[in-house]
C-alpha atoms as a PDB file:
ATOM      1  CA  UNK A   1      82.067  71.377 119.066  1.00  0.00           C
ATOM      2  CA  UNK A   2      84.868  71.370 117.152  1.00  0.00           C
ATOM      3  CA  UNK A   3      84.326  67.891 115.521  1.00  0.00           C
ATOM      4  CA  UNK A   4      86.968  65.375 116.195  1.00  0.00           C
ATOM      5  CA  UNK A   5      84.961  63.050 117.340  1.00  0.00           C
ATOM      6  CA  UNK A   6      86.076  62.317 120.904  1.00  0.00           C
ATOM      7  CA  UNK A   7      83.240  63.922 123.145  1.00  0.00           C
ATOM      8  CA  UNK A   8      79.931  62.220 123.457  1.00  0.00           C
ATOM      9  CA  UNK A   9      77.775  63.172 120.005  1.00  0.00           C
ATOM     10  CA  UNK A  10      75.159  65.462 120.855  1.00  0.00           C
ATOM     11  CA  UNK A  11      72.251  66.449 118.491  1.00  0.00           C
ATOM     12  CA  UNK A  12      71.081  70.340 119.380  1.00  0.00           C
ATOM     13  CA  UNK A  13      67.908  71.754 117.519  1.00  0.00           C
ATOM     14  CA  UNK A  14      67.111  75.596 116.952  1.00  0.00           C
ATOM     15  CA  UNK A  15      64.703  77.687 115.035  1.00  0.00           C
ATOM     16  CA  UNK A  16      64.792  81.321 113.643  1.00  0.00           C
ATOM     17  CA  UNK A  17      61.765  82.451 111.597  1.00  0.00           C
ATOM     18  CA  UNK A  18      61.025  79.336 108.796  1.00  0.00           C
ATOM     19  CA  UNK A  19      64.232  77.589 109.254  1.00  0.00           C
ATOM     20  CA  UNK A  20      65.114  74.723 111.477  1.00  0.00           C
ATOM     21  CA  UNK A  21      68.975  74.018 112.139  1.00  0.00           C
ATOM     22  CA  UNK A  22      70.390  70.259 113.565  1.00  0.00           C
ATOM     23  CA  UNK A  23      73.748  71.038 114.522  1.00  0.00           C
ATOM     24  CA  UNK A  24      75.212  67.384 115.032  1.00  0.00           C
ATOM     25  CA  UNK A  25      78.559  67.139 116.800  1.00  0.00           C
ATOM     26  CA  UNK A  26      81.285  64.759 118.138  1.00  0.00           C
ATOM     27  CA  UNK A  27      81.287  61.141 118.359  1.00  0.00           C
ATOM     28  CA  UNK A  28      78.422  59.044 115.973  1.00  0.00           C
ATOM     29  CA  UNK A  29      77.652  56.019 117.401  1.00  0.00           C
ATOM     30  CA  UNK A  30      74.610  53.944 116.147  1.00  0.00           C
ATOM     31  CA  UNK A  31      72.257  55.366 119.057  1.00  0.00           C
ATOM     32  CA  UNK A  32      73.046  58.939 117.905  1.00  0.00           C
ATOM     33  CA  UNK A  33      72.204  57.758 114.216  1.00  0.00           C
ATOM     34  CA  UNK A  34      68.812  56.614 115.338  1.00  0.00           C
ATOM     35  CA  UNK A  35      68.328  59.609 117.087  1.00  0.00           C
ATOM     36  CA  UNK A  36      69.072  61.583 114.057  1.00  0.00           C
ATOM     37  CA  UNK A  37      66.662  59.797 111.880  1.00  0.00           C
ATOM     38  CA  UNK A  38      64.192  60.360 114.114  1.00  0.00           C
ATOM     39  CA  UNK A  39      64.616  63.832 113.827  1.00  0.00           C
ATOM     40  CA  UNK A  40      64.989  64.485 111.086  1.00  0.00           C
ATOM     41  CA  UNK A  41      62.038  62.067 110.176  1.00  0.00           C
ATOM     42  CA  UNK A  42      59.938  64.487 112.346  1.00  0.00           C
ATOM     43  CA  UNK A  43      61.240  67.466 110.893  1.00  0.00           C
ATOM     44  CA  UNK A  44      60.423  66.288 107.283  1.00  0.00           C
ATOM     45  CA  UNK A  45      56.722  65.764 108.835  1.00  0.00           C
ATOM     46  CA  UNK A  46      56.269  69.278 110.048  1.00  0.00           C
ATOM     47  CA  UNK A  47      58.280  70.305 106.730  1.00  0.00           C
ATOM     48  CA  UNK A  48      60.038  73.862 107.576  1.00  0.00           C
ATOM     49  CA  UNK A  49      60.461  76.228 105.027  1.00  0.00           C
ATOM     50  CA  UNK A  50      64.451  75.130 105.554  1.00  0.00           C
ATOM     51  CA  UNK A  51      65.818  72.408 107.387  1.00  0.00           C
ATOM     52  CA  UNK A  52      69.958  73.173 107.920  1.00  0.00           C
ATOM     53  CA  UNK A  53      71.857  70.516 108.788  1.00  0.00           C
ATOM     54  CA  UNK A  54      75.789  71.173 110.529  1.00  0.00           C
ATOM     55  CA  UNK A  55      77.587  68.197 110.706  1.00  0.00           C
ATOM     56  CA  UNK A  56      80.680  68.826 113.282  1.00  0.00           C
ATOM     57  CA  UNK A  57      81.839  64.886 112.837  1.00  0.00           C
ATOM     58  CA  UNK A  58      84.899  62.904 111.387  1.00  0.00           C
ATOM     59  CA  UNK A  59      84.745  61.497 108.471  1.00  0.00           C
ATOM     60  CA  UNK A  60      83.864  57.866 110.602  1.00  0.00           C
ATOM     61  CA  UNK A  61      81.097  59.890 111.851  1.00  0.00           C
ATOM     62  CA  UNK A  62      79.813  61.255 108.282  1.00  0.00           C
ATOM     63  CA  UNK A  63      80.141  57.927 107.236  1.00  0.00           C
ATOM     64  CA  UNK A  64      77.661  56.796 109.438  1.00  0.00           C
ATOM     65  CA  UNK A  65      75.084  59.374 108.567  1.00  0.00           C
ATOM     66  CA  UNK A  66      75.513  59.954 104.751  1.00  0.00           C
ATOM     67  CA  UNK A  67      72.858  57.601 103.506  1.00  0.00           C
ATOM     68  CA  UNK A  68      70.451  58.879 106.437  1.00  0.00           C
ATOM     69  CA  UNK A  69      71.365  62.684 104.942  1.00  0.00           C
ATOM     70  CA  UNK A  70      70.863  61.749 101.288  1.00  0.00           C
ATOM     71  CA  UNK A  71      67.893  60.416 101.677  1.00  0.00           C
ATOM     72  CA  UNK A  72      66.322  63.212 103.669  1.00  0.00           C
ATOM     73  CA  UNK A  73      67.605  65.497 101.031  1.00  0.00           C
ATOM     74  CA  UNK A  74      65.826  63.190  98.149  1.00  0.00           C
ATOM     75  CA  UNK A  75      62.518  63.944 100.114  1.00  0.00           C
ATOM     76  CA  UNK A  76      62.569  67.671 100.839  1.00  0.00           C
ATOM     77  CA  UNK A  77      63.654  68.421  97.145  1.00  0.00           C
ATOM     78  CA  UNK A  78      60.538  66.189  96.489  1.00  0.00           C
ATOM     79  CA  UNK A  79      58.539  68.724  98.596  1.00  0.00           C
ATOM     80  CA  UNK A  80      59.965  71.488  96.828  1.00  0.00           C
ATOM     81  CA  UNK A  81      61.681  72.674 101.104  1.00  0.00           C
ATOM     82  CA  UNK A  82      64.972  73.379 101.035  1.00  0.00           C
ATOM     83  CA  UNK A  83      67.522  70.643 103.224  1.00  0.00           C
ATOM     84  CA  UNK A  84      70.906  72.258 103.266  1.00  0.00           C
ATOM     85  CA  UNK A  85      73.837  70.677 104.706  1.00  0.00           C
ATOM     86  CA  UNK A  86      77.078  71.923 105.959  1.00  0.00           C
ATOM     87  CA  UNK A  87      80.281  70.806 107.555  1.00  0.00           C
ATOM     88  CA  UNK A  88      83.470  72.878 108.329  1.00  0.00           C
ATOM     89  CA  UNK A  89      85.709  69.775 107.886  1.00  0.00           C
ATOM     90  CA  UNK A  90      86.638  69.488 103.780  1.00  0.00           C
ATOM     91  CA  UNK A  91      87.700  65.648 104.224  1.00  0.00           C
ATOM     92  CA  UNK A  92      84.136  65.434 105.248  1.00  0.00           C
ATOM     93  CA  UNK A  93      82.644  67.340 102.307  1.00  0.00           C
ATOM     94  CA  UNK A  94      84.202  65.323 100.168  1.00  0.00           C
ATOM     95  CA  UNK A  95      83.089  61.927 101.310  1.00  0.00           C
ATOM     96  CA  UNK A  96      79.516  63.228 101.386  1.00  0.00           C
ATOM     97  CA  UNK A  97      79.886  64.652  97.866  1.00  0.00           C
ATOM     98  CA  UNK A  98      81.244  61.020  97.212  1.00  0.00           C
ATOM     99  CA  UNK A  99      77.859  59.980  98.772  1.00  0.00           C
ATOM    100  CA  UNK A 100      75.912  61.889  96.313  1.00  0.00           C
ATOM    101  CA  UNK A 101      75.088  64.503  99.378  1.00  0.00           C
ATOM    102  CA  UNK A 102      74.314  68.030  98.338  1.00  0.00           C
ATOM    103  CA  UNK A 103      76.625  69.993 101.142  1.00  0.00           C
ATOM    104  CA  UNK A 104      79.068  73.072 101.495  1.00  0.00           C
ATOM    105  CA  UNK A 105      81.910  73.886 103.082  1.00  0.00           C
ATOM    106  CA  UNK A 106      81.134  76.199 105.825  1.00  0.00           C
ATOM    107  CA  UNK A 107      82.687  77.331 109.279  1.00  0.00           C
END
């Protein structure tokens, strides 16, 4: 997973305690975007204590998934559950701080 977008995306979900973690990595395409709103969608439903999100994209592949990622942070902070994002990529980081995403830089 290191994030240049080449391999096929891949969306992998895991759980310790109260806090769910989407690690999304390699290629976005729109089918993986769907998926991803889906989950996350369903995740927002069951509402974990915290909901991590890794994004191991390009910044074609953030893109792609800013809006979705903004908008699922708008409704946990609305719920008062925490949505944290993180990407280890800081051309990434920026464009979703350009995109008015809440995320930090983290390997």
């Amino acid at each position: 997973m290191d994030g240049d977008g080449d391999e096929p995306g891949e969306i992998v979900l895991s759980t310790v305690g109260e806090t769910v973690t989407v690690t999304v990595a390699g290629r976005i395409d729109v089918r993986l975007v769907v998926a991803l709103r889906k989950v996350l969608l369903e995740l927002g439903n069951r509402a974990p204590a915290t909901l991590r999100l890794h994004l191991h994209v390009s910044v074609d592949g953030a893109e792609l998934v800013a809006r979705l990622v903004r908008d699922t942070q708008t409704r946990f902070r609305a719920t008062k559950h925490r949505f944290l994002v993180a990407t280890p990529d800081p051309a990434v980081l920026r464009l979703l701080t350009g995109a008015r995403v809440v995320a930090e830089l983290q390997t």
